[in-house]
N, C-alpha and C. Protein backbone atom coordinates (compact mmCIF):
# COMPACT_ATOMS: atom_id res chain seq x y z
N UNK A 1 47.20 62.23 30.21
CA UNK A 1 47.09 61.83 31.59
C UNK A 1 48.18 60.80 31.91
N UNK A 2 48.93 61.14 32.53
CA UNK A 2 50.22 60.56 33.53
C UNK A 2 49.50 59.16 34.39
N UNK A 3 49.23 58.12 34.22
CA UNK A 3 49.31 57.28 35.14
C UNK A 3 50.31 56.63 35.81
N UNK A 4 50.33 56.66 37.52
CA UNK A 4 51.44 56.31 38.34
C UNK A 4 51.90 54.62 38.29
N UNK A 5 52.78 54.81 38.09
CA UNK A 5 52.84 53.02 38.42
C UNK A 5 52.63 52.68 39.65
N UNK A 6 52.09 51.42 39.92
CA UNK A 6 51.70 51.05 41.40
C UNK A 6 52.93 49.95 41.79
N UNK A 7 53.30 50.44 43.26
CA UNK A 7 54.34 49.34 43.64
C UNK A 7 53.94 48.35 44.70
N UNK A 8 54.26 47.24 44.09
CA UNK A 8 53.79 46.28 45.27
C UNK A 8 54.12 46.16 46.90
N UNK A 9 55.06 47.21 47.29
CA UNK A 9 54.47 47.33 48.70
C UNK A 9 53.62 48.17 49.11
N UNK A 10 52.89 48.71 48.74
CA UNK A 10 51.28 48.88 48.26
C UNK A 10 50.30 48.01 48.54
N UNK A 11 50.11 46.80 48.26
CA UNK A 11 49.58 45.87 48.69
C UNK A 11 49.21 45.06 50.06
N UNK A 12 48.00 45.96 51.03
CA UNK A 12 48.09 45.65 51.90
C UNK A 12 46.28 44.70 52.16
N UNK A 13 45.92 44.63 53.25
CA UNK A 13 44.86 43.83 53.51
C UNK A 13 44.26 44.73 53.63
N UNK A 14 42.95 44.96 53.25
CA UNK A 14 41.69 45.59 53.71
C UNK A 14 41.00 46.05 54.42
N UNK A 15 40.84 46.93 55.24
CA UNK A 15 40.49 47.24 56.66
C UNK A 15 39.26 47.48 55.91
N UNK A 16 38.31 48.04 55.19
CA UNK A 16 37.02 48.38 54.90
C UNK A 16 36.51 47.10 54.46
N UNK A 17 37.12 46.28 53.23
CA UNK A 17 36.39 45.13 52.56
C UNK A 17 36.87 43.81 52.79
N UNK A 18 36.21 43.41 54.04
CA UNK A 18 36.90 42.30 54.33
C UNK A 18 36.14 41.29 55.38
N UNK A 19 35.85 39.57 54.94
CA UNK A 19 35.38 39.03 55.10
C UNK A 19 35.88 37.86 56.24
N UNK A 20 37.17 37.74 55.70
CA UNK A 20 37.63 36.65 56.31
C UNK A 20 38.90 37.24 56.74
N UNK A 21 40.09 37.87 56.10
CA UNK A 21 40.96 38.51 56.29
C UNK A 21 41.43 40.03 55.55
N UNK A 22 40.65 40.35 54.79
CA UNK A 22 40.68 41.41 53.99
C UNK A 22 41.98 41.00 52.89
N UNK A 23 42.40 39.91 52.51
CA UNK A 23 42.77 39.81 51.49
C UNK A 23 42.79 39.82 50.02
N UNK A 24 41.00 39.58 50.01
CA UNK A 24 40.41 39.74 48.50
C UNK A 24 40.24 41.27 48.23
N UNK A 25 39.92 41.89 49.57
CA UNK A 25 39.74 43.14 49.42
C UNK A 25 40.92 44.14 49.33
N UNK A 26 42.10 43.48 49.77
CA UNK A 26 43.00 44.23 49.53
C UNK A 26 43.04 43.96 47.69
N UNK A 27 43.29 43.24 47.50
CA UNK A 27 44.05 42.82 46.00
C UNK A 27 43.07 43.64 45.38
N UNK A 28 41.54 43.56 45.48
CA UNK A 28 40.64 44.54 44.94
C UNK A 28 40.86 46.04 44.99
N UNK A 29 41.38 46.40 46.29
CA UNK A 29 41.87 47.79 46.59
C UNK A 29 43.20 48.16 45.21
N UNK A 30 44.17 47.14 45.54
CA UNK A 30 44.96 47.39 44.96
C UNK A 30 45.27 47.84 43.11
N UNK A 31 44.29 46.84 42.77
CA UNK A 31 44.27 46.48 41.19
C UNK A 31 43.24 47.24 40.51
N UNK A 32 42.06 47.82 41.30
CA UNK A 32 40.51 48.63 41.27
C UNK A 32 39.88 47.72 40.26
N UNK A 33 39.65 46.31 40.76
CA UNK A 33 38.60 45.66 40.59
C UNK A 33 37.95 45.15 41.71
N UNK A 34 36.60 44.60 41.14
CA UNK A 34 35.69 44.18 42.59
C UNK A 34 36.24 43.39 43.30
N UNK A 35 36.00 43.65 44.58
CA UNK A 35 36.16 42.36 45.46
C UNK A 35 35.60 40.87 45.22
N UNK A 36 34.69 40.70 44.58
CA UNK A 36 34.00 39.56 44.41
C UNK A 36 34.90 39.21 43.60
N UNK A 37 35.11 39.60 42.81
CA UNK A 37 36.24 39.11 41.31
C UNK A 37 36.97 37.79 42.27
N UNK A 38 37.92 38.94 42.98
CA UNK A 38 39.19 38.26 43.69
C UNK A 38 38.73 36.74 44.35
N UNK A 39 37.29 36.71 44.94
CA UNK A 39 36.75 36.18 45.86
C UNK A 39 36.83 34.43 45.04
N UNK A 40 36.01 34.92 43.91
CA UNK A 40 35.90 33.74 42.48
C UNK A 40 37.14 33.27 42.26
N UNK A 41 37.78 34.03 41.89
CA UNK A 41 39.03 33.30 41.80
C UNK A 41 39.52 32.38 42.51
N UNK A 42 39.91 32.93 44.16
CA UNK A 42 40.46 32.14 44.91
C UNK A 42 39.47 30.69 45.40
N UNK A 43 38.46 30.89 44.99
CA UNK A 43 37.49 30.19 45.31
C UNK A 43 37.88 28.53 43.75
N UNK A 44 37.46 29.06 42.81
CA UNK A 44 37.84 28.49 41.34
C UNK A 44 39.34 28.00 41.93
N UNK A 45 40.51 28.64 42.24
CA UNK A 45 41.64 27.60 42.46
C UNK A 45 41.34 26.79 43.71
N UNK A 46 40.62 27.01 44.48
CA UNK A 46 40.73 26.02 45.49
C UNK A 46 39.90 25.03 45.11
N UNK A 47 39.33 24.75 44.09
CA UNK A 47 38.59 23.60 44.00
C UNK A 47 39.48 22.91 42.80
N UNK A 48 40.19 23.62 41.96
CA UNK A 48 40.91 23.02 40.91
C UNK A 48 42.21 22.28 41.47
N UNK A 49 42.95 22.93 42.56
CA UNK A 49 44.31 21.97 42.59
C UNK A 49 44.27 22.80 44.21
N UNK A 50 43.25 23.34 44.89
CA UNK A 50 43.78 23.19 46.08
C UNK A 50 44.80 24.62 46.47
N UNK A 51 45.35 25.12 45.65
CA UNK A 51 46.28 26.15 45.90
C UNK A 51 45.52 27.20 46.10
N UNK A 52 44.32 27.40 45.92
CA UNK A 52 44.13 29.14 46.82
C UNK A 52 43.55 28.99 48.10
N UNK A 53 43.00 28.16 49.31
CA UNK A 53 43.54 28.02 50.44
C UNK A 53 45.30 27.80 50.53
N UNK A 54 46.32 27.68 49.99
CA UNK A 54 47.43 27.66 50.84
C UNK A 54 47.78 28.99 50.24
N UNK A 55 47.47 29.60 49.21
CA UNK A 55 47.48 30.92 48.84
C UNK A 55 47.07 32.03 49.67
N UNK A 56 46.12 31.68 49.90
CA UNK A 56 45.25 32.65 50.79
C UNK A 56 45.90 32.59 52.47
N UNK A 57 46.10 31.53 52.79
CA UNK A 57 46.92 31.31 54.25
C UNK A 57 48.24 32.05 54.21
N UNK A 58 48.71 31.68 53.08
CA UNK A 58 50.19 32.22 53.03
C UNK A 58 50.18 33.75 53.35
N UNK A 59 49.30 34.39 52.38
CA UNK A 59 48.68 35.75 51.99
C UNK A 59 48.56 36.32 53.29
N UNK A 60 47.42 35.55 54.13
CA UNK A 60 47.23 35.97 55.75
C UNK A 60 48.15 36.73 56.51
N UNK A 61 48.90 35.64 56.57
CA UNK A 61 50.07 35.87 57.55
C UNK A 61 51.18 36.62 57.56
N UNK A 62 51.65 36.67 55.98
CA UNK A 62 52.58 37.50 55.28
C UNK A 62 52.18 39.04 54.89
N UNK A 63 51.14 38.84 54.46
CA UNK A 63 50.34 40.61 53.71
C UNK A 63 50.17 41.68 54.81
N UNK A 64 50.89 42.38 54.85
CA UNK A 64 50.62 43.63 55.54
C UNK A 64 49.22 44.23 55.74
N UNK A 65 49.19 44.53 57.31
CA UNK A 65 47.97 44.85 57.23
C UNK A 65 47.68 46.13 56.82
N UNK A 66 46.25 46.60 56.75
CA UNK A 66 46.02 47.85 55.55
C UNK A 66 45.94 48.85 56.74
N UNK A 67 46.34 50.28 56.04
CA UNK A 67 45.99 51.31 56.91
C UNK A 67 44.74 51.95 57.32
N UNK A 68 44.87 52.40 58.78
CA UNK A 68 43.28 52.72 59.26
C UNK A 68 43.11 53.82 58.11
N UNK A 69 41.70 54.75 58.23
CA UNK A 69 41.72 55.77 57.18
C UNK A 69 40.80 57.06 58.03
């Protein structure tokens, strides 16, 4: 079995799983892990040094939004 490599403009925001901006849900889309995963994480850096709110803002504004389906 041939698996495709995935390219990162690929990586868009979430139109189905999405809470605040469909960002966790994209990265979840992208990588095929849970959304919650992503959620912990960004959650765990923002309490450690603060960087996944400016992560996640950055992410916002910059990340392409996902296609309707």
């Amino acid at each position: 079995m041939v698996e495709r490599k995935k390219n990162l403009n690929e990586l868009r925001k979430s139109v189905r799983d999405k809470n605040i901006a469909g960002i966790c849900g994209g990265f979840a889309e992208y990588t095929n892990t849970p959304s919650w995963l992503w959620r912990v994480i960004f959650l765990i850096s923002l309490f450690i040094s603060g960087l996944g709110l400016i992560a996640y803002i950055i992410l916002w504004f910059y990340m392409p939004a996902g296609r309707k389906q």
